[in-house]
Protein backbone atom coordinates (compact mmCIF):
# COMPACT_ATOMS: atom_id res chain seq x y z
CA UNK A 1 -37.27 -60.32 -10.65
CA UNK A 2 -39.62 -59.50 -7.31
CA UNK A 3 -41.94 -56.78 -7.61
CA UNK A 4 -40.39 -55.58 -4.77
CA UNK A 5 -36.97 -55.13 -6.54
CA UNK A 6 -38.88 -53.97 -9.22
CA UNK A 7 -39.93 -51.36 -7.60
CA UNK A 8 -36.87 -50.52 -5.63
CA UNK A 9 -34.86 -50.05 -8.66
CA UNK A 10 -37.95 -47.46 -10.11
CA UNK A 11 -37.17 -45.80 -6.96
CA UNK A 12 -33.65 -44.71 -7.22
CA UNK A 13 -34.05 -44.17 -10.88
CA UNK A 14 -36.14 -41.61 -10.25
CA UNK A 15 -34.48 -40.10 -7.42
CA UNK A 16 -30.73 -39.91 -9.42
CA UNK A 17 -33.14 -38.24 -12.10
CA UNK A 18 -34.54 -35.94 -9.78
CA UNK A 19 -31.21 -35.22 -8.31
CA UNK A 20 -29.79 -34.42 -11.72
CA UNK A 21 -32.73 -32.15 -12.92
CA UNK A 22 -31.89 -30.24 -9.92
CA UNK A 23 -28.34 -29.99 -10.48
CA UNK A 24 -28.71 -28.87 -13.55
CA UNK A 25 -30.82 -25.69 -12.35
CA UNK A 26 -28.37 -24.43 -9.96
CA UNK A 27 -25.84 -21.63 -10.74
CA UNK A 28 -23.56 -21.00 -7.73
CA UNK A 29 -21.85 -17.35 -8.29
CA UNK A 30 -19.01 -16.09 -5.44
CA UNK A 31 -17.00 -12.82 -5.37
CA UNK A 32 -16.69 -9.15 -6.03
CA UNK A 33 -18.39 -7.53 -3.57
CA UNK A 34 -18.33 -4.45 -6.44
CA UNK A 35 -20.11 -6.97 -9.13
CA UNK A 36 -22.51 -7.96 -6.20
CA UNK A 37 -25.35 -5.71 -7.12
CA UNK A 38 -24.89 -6.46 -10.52
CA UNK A 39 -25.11 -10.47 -10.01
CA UNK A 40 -28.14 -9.97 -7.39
CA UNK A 41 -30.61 -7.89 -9.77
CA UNK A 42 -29.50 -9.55 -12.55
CA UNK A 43 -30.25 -12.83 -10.69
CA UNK A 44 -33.66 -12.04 -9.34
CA UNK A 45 -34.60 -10.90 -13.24
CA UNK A 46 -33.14 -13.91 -14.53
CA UNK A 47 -35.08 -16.40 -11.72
CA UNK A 48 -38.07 -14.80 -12.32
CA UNK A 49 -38.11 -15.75 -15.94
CA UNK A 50 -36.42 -19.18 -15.82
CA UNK A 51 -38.50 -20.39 -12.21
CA UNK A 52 -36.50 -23.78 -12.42
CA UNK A 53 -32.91 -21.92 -12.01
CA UNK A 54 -31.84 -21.70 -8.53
CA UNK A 55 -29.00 -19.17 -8.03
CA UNK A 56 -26.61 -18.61 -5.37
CA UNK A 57 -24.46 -15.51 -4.86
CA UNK A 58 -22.16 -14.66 -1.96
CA UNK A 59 -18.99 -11.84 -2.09
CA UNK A 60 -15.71 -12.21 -0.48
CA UNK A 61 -13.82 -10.56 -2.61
CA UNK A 62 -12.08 -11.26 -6.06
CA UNK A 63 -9.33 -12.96 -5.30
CA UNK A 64 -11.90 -15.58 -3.65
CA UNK A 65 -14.21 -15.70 -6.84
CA UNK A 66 -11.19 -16.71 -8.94
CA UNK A 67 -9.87 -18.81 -6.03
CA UNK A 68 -13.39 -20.59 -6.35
CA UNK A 69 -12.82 -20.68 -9.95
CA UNK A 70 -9.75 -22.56 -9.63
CA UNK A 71 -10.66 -25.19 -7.28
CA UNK A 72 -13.97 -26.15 -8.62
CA UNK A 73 -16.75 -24.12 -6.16
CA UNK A 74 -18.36 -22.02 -8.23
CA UNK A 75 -19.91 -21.51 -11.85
CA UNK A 76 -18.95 -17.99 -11.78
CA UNK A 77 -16.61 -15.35 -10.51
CA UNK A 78 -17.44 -12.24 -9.95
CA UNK A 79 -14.49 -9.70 -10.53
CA UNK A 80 -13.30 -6.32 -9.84
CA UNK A 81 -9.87 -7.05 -11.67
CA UNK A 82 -8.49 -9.21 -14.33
CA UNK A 83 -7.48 -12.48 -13.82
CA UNK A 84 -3.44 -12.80 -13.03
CA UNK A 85 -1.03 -14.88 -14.85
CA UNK A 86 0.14 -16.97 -11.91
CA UNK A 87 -3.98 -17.67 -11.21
CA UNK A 88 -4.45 -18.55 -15.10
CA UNK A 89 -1.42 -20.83 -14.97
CA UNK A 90 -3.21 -22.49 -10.97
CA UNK A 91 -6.40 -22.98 -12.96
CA UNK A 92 -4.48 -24.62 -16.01
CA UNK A 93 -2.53 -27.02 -13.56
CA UNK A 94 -6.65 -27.64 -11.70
CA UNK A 95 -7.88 -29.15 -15.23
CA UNK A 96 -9.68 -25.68 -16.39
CA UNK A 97 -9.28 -22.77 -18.63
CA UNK A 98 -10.92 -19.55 -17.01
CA UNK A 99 -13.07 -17.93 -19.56
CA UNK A 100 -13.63 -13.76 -18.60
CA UNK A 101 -17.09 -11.75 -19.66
CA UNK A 102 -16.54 -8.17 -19.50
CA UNK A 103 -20.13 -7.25 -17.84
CA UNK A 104 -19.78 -3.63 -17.45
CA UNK A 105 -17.63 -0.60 -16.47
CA UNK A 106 -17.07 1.10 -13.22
CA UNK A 107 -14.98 4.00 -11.67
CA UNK A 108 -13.26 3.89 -7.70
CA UNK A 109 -14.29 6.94 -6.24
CA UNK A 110 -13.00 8.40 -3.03
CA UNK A 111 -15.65 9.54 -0.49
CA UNK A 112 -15.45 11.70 3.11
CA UNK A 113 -18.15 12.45 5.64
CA UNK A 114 -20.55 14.41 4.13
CA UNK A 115 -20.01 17.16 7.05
CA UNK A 116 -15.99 17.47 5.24
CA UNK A 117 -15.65 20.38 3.31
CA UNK A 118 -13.14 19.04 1.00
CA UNK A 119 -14.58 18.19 -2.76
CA UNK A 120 -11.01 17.50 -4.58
CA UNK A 121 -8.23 15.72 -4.36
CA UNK A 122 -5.44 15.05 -6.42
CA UNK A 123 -3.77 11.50 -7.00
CA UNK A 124 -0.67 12.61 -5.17
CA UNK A 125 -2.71 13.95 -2.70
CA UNK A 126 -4.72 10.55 -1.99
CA UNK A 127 -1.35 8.81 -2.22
CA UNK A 128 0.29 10.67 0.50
CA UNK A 129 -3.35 10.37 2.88
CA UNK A 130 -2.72 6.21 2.11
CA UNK A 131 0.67 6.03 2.83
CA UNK A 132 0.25 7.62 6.09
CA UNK A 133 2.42 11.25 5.26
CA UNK A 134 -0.38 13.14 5.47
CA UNK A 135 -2.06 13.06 8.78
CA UNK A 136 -4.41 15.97 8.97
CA UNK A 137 -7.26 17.29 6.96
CA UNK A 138 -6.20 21.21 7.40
CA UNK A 139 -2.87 20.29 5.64
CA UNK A 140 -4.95 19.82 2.18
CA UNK A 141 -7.24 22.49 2.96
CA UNK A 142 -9.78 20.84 5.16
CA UNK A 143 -10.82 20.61 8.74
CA UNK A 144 -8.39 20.71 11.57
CA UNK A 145 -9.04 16.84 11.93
CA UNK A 146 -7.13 13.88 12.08
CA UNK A 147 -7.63 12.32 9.20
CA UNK A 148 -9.00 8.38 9.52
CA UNK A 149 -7.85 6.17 6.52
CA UNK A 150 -10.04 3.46 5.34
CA UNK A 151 -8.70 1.04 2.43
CA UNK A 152 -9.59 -2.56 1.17
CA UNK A 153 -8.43 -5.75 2.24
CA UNK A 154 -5.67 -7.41 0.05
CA UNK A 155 -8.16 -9.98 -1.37
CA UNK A 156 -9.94 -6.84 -3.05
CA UNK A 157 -10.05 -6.37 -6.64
CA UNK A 158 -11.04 -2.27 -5.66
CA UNK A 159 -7.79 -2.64 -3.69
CA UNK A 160 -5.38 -4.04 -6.03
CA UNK A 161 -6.81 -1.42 -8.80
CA UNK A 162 -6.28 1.68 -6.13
CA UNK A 163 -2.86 0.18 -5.33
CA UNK A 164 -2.32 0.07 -9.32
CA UNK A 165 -3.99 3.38 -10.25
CA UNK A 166 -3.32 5.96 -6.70
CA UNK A 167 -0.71 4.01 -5.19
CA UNK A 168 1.52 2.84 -7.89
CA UNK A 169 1.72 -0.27 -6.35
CA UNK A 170 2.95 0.90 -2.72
CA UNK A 171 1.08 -0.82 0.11
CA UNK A 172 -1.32 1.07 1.82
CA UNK A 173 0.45 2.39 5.71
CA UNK A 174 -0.28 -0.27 8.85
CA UNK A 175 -2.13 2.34 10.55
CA UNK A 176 -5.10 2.49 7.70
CA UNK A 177 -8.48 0.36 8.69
CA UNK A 178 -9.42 -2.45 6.59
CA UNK A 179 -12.99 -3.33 5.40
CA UNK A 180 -14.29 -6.07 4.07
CA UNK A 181 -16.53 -4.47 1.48
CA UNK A 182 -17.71 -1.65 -0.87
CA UNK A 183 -20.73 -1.54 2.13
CA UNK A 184 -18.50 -1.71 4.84
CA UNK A 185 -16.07 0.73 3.89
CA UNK A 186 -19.09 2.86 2.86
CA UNK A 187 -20.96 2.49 6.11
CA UNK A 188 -17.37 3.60 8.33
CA UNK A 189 -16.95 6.64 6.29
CA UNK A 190 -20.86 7.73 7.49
CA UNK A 191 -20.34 7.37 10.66
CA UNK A 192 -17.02 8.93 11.03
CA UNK A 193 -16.50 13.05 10.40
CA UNK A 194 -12.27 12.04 10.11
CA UNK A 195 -12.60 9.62 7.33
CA UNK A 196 -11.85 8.66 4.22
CA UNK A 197 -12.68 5.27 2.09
CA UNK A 198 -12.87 4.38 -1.76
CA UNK A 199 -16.03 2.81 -3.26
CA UNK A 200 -17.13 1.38 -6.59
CA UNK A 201 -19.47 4.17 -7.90
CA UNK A 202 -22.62 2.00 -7.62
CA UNK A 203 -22.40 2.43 -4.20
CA UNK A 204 -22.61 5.96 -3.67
CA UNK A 205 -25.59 7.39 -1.67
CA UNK A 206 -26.13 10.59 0.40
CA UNK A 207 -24.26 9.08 3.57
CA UNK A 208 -21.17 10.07 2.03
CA UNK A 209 -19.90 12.66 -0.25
CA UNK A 210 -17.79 11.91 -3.17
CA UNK A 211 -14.99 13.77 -4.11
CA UNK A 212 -13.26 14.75 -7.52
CA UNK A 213 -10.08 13.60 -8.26
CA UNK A 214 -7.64 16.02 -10.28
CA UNK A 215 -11.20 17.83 -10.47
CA UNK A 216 -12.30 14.76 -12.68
CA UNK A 217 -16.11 13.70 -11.22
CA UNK A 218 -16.71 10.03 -11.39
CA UNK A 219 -19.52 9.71 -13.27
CA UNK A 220 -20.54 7.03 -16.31
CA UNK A 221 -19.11 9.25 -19.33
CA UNK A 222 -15.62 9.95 -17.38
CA UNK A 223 -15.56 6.30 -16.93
CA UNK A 224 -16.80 5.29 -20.64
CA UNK A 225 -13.69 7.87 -22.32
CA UNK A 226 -11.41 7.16 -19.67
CA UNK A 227 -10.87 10.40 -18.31
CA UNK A 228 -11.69 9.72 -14.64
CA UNK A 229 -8.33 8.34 -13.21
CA UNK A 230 -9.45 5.02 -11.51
CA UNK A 231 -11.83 4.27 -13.88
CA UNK A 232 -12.25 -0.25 -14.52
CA UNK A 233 -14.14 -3.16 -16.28
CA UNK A 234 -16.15 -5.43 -14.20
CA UNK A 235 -16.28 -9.09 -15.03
CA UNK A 236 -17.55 -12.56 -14.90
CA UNK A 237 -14.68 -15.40 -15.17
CA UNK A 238 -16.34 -19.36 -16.06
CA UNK A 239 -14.59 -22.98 -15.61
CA UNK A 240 -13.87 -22.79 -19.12
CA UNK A 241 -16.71 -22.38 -21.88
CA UNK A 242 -19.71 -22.03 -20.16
CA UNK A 243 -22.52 -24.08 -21.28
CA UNK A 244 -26.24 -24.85 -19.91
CA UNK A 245 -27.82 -22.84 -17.27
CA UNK A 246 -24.16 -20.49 -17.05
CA UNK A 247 -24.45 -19.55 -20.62
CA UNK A 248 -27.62 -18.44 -20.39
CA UNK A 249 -27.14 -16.34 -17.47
CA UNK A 250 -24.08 -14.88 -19.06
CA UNK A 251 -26.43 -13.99 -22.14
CA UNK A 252 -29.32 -12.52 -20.48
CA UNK A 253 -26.42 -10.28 -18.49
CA UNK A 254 -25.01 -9.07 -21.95
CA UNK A 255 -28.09 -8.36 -23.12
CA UNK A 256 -28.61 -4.90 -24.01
CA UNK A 257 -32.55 -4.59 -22.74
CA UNK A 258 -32.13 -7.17 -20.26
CA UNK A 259 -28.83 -7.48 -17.84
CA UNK A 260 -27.12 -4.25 -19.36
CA UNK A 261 -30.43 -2.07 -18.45
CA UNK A 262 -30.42 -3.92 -14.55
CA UNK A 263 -26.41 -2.53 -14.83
CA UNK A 264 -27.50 0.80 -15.01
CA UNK A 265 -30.18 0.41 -12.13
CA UNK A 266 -27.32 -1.09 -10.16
CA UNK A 267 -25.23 2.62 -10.20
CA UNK A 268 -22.93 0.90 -12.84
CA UNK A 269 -21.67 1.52 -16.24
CA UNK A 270 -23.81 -0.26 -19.11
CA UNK A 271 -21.22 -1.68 -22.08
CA UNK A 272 -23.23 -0.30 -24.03
């Protein structure tokens, strides 16, 4: 054989080793935009101690993650919600088994404008604001405003719980505005005196005010016993067992001094 060819053939062997070192490093995560926080710190903690692990994160939703799940783009799915029976039996039919990782606990709280003088609201209350029969904050005992309703898009794990939990699974009225994101919905709400939204508790801050539900606060013990009403796991779903790089990850997010104490950082409820 020429040196030449020799050579050659040393070449590509060491690129198709190359490549597959640096496969094998790469976690790709897409989702929740409510397990987003979680996934970033716990991937920044994670990278700094494993330098050869590259992870990727991006939200869209949960319906995406698991969508991702299904059709082979991603390691991991971030998720507000459980998986569904007709998405278990889609996976199935792709060649996979989806594999879920409670990761920690979190609560849907419903927050005004900070200038609203309104701190409770009952679940029939919210219900009638989403379904469009109550039109003005003076007829619950607020401001003489019209009352602006933000909700979720339908690809929303937040959404399909609120439908679930405040809703009994009635559709949010046409007229509501639909966000993107825990952030989005967040950021409309603090801008706007009139409105209303629903966020994951980790993503409270003093642009907008949180309100009491049935006079329940959402807070990490009413979402531990259960007592606050829209209170939810968060998860992690896997292409079936995960192994490698994705079990480690999943470990060091389980781990009580490691990924459970970057939960708590995150504004979210520790399992522990």
């Amino acid at each position: 054989m020429k040196k030449s060819t020799v050579k050659m053939l040393g070449l590509c062997l060491a690129l198709v080793l190359a490549a597959g070192m640096s496969y094998a490093g790469n976690i790709v995560i897409k989702g929740s935009t409510t397990v987003l926080p979680i996934a970033q710190k716990t991937a920044e903690a994670y990278m700094k101690e494993h330098p050869d692990v590259k992870i990727s994160i991006s939200g869209g939703g949960s319906g995406n993650g698991i969508k991702a799940i299904i059709d082979g783009t991603t390691d991991i799915a971030d998720s507000s919600r459980f998986i569904k029976d007709k998405e278990v039996k889609l996976a199935v039919e792709n060649g996979t088994y989806p594999v879920p990782f409670r990761v920690a606990y979190d609560c849907i709280v419903p927050v005004v404008h900070p200038t609203n003088t309104l701190k409770n609201l009952t679940i029939d209350q919210l219900k009638k604001i989403y379904q469009g029969k109550i039109r003005n904050w003076k007829d619950i005992g607020g401001p003489d405003l019209k009352i602006v309703v933000i909700s979720r898009d339908t690809s929303s794990g937040t959404y399909e719980v609120w439908e679930k939990k405040i809703m009994n699974k009635e559709r949010v009225f046409p007229g509501a505005l639909l966000q993107a994101s825990n952030g989005a919905v967040s950021q409309a709400v603090a801008k706007n005196p009139n409105a209303i939204g629903y966020i994951g508790i980790g993503y409270i801050d003093s642009n907008v005010k949180p309100l009491t539900v049935n006079n329940i606060e959402g807070s990490p013990a009413t979402t531990l016993n259960g007592t606050f009403p829209v209170s939810r796991p968060l998860f992690m779903f896997t292409r079936g067992w995960p192994t490698g790089d994705t079990v480690k990850f999943l470990n060091y997010v389980l781990h009580p001094d490691k990924g459970q104490k970057l939960v708590k950082d995150s504004g979210y409820v520790p399992l522990y």
